[in-house]
Protein backbone atom coordinates (compact mmCIF):
# COMPACT_ATOMS: atom_id res chain seq x y z
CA UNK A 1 0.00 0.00 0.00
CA UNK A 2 1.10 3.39 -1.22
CA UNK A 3 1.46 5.81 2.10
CA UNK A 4 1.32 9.39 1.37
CA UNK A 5 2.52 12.26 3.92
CA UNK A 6 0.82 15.76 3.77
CA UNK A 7 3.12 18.85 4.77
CA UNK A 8 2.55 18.92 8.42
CA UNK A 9 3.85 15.48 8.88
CA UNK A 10 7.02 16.07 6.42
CA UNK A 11 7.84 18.80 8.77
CA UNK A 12 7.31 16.55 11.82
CA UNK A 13 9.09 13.52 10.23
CA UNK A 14 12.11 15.38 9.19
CA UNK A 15 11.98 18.07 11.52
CA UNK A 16 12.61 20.66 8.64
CA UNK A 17 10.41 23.99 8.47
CA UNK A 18 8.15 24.46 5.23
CA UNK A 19 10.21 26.88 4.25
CA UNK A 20 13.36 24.46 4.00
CA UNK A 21 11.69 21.93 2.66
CA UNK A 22 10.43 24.34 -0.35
CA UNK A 23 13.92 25.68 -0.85
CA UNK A 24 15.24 22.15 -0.79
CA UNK A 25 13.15 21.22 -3.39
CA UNK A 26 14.20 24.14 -5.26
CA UNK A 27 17.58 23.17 -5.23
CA UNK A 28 16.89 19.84 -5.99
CA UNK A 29 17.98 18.48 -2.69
CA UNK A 30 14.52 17.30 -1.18
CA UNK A 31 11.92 14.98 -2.82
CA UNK A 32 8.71 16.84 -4.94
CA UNK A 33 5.45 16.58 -4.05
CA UNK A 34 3.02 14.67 -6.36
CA UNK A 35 -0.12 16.50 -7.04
CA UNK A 36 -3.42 15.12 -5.07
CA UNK A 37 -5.81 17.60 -6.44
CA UNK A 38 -6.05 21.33 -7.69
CA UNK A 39 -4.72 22.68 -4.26
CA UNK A 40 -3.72 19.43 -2.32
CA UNK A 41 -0.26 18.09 -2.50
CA UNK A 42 1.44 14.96 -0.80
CA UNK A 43 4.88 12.98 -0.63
CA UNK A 44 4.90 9.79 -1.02
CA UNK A 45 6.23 8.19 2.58
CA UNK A 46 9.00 5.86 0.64
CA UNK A 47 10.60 8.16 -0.85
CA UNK A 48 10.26 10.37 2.27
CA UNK A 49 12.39 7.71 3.84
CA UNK A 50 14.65 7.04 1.44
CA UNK A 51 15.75 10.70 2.00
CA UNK A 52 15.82 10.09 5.57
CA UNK A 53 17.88 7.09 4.67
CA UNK A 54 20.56 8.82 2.39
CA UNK A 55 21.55 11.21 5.08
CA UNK A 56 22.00 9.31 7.52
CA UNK A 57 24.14 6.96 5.34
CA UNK A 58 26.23 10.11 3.97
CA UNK A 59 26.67 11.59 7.69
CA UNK A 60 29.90 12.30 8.86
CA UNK A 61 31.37 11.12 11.87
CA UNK A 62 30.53 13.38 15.18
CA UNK A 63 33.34 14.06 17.65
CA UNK A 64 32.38 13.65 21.62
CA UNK A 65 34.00 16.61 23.29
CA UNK A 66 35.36 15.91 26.67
């Protein structure tokens, strides 16, 4: 089954404001929305999490300061 996310939840998911999430997409960085209707839009929650996914894959290592 297909799971789609509307905004709200993007932003709760990845913790990003609308606003980052719009310029992300901008840039090419962050997946597009599909169309739901004339003024809805949604992302699908797969690719959501394949985002999710990438990032924490490319990460870079954190030092502990002690």
């Amino acid at each position: 089954m297909t799971v789609i996310f509307k905004l709200k939840k993007v932003c709760e998911i990845t913790t990003l404001s609308k606003a980052t999430i719009y310029r992300e997409i901008k840039q090419g960085k962050f997946p597009a929305p599909i169309q739901l209707t004339d003024r809805s839009v949604g992302w699908l929650m797969s690719e959501i999490e394949e985002w999710i996914n990438n990032k924490a894959k490319n990460r870079k290592g954190y030092h502990l300061l002690n």
